[in-house]
C-alpha atoms as a PDB file:
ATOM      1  CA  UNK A   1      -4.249  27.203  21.260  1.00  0.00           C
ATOM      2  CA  UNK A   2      -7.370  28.053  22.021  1.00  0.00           C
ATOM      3  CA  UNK A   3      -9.788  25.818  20.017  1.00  0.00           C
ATOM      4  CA  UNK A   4      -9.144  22.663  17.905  1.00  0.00           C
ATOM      5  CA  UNK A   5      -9.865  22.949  14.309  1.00  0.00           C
ATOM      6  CA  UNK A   6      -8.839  21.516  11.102  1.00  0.00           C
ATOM      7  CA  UNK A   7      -5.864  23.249  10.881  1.00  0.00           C
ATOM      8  CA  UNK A   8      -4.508  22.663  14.009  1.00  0.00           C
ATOM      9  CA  UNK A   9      -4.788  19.112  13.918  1.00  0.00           C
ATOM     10  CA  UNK A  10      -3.082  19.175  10.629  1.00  0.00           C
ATOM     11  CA  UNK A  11      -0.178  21.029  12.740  1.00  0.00           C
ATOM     12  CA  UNK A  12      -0.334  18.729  15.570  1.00  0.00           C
ATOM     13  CA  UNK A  13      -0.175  15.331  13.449  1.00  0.00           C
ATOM     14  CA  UNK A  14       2.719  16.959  11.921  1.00  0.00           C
ATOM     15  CA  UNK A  15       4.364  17.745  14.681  1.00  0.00           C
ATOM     16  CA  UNK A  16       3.879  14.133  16.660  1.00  0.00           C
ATOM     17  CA  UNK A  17       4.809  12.191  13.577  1.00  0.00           C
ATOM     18  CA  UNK A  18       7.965  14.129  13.510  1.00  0.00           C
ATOM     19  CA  UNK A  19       8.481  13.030  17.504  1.00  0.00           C
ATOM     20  CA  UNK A  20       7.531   9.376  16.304  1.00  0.00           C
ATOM     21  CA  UNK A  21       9.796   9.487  13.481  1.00  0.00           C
ATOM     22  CA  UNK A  22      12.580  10.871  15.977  1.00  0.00           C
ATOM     23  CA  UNK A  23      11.907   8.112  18.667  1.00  0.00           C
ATOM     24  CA  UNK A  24      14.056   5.156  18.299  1.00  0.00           C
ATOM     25  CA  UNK A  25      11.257   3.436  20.304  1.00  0.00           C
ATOM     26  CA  UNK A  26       9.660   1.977  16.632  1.00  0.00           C
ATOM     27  CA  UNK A  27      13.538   0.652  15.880  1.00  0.00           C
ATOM     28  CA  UNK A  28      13.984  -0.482  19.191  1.00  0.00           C
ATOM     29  CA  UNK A  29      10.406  -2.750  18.701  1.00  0.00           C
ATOM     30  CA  UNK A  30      10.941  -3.120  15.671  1.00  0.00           C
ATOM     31  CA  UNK A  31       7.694  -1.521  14.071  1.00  0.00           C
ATOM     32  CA  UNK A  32       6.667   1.176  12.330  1.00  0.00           C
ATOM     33  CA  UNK A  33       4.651   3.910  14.158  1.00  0.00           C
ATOM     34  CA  UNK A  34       2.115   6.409  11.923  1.00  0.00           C
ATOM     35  CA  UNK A  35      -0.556   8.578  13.314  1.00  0.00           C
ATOM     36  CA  UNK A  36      -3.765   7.427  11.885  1.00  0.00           C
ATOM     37  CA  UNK A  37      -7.126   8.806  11.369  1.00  0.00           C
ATOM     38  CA  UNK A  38      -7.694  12.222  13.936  1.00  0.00           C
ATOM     39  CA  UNK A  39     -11.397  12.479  15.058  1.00  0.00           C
ATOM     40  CA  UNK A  40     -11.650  16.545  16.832  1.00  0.00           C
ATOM     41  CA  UNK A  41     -13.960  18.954  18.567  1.00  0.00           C
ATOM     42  CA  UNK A  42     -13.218  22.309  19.228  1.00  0.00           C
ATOM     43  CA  UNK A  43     -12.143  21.030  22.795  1.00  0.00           C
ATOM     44  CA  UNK A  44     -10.706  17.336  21.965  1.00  0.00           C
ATOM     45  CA  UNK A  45      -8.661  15.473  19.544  1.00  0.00           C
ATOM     46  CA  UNK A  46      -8.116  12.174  19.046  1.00  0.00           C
ATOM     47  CA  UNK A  47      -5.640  10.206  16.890  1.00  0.00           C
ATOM     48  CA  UNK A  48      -5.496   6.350  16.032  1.00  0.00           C
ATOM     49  CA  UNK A  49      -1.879   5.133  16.144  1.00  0.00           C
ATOM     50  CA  UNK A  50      -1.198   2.415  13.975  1.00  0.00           C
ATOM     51  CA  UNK A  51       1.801  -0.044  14.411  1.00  0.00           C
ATOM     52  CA  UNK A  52       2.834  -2.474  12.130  1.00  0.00           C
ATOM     53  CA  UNK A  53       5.562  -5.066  12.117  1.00  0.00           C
ATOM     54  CA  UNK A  54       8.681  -4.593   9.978  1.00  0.00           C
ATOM     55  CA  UNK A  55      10.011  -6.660   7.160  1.00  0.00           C
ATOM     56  CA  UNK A  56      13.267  -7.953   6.278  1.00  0.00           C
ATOM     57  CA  UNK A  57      13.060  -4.979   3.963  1.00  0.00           C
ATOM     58  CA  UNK A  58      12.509  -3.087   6.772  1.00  0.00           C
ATOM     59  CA  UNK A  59       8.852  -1.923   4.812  1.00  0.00           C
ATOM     60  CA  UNK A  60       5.960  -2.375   7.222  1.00  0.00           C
ATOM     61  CA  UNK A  61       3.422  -5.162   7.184  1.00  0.00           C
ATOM     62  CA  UNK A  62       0.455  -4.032   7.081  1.00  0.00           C
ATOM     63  CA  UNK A  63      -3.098  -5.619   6.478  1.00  0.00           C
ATOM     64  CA  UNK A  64      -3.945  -4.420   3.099  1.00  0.00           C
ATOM     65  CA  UNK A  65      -1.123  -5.987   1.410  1.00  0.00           C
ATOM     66  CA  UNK A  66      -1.249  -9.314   3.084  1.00  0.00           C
ATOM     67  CA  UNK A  67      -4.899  -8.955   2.151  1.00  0.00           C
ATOM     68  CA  UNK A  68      -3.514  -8.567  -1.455  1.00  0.00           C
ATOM     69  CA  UNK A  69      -1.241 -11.278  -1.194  1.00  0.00           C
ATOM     70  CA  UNK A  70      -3.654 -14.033   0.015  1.00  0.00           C
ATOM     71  CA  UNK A  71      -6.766 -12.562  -1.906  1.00  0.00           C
ATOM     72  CA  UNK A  72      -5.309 -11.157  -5.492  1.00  0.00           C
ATOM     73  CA  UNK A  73      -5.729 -14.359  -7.786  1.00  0.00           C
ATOM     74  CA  UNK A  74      -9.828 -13.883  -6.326  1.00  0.00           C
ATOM     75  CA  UNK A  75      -9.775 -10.604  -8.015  1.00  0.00           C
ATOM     76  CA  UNK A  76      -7.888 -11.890 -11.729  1.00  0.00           C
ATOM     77  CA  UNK A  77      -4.245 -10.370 -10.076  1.00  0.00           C
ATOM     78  CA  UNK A  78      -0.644 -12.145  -8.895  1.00  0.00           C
ATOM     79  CA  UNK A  79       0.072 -11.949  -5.622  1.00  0.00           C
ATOM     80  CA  UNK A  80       3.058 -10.655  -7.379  1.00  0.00           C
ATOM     81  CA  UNK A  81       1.553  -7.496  -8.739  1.00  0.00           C
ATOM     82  CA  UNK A  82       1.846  -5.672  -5.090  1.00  0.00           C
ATOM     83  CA  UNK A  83       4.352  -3.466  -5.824  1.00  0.00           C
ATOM     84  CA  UNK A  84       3.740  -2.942  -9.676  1.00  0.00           C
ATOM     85  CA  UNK A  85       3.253   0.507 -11.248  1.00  0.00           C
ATOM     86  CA  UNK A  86       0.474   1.380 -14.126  1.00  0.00           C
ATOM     87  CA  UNK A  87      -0.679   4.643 -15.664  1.00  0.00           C
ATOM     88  CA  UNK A  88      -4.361   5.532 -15.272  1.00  0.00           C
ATOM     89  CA  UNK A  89      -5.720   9.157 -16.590  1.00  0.00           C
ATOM     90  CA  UNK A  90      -1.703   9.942 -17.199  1.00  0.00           C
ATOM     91  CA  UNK A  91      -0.547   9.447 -13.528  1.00  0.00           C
ATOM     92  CA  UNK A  92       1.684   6.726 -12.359  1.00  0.00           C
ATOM     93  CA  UNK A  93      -0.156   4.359  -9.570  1.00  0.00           C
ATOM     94  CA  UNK A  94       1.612   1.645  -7.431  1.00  0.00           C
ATOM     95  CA  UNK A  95      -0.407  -0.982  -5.962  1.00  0.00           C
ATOM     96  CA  UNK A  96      -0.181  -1.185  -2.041  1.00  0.00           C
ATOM     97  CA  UNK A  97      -3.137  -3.735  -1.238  1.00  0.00           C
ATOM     98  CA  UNK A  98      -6.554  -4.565  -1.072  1.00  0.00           C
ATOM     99  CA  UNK A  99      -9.797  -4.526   1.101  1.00  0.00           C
ATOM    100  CA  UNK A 100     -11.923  -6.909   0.399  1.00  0.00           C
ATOM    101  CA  UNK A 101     -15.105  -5.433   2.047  1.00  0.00           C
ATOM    102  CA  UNK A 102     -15.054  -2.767  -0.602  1.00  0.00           C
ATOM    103  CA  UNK A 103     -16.835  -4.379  -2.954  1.00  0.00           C
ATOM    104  CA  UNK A 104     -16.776  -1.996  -5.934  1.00  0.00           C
ATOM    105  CA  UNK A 105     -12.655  -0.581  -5.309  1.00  0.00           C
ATOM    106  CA  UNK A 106     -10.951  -3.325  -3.606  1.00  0.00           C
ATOM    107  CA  UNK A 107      -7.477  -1.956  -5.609  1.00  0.00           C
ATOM    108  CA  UNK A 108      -5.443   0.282  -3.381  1.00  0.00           C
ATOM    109  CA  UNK A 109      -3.055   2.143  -5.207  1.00  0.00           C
ATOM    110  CA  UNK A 110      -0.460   5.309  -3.951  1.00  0.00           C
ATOM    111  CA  UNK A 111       0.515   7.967  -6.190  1.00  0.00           C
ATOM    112  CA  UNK A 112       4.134  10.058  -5.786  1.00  0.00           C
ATOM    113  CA  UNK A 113       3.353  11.898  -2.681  1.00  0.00           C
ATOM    114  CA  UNK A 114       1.881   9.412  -1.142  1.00  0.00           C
ATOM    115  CA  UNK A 115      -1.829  10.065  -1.772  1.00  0.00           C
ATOM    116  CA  UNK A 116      -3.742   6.872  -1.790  1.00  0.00           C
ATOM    117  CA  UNK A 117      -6.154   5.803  -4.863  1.00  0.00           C
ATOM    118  CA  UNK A 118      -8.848   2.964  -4.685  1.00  0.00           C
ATOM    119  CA  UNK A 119      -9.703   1.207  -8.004  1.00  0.00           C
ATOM    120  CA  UNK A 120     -11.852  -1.983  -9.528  1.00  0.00           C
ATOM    121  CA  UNK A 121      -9.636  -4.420 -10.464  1.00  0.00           C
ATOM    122  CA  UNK A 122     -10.958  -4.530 -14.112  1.00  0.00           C
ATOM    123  CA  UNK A 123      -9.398  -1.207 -14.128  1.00  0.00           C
ATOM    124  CA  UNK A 124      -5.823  -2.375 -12.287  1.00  0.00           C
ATOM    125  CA  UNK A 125      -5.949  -5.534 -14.431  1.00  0.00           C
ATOM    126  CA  UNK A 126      -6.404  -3.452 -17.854  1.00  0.00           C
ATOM    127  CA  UNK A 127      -3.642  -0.849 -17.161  1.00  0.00           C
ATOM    128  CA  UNK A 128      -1.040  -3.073 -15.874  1.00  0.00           C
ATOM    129  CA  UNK A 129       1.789  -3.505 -18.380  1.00  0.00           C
ATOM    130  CA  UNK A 130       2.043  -6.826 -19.556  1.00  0.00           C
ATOM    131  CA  UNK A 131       4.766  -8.629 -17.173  1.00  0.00           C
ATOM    132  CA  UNK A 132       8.817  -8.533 -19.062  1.00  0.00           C
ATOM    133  CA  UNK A 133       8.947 -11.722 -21.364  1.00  0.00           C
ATOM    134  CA  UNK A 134      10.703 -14.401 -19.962  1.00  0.00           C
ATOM    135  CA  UNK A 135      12.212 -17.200 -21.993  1.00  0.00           C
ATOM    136  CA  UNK A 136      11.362 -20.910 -20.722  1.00  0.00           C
ATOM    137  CA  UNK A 137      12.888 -24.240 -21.584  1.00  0.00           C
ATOM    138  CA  UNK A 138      10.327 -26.993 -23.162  1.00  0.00           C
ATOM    139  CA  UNK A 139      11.616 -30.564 -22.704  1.00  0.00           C
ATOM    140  CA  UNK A 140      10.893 -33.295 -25.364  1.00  0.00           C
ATOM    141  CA  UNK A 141      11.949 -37.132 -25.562  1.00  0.00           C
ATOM    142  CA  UNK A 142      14.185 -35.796 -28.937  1.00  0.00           C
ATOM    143  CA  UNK A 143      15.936 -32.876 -26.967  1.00  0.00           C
ATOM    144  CA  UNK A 144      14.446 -29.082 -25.973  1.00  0.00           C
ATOM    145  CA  UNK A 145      13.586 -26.252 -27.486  1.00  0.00           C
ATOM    146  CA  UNK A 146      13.537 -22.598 -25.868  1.00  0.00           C
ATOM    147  CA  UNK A 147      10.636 -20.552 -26.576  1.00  0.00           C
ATOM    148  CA  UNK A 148      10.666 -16.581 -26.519  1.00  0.00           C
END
């Protein structure tokens, strides 16, 4: 290599991800290891490495989703949503989290592939399918009545 450019760091953060993925060092810790953001000159490169603690799911935890699970009822959501699919523009979306210093797209969403997607939560809120129906018991003095 003589030079760093955008292609080569494209190469090279394939190839070390691959390595990280390989290493049982993130099993071992018990975290997940991804190569962040990659900042280059022609001579340098540098990536950000970000580790993040494993579930009982074995999913990582990572800040935008607990930020979505503390913050979502602020923004009209469930904490419960993280997780749900909606359709927007004829593409299926799954919401991953939320950053609550973007002001005007707190909504992070990932399409198949992995590609990430911020939106306003007016938006997430309108395209959400309405949650499955679920049939609750009413008590009264007299007896109790299920409604649908």
């Amino acid at each position: 290599m003589n030079s760093i450019d955008r292609q080569s760091v494209k190469v090279l953060r394939i190839k070390l991800q691959s390595l990280l993925d390989l290493s049982a060092l993130g099993k071992e810790l018990g975290l997940s290891i991804l190569l962040g953001n990659a900042c280059f000159t022609e001579n340098q490169v540098t990536f950000k490495l970000n580790c993040s603690l494993l579930s009982k799911d074995g999913t990582p935890l990572d800040i935008e989703a607990e930020n979505f699970k503390n913050l979502a009822v602020s923004y009209g959501l469930k904490p419960e949503d993280l997780g749900r699919s909606f359709y927007s523009q004829g593409r299926s979306y799954t919401i991953i989290g939320l950053k609550p210093r973007n002001h005007q797209y707190p909504i992070l969403a990932e399409r198949k592939g992995g590609k990430r997607f911020k939106f306003t939560a007016e938006v997430v809120k309108s395209k959400l399918p309405p949650p499955d129906p679920v049939s609750c018991a009413i008590s009264f003095p007299y007896g109790s009545t299920k409604l649908q």
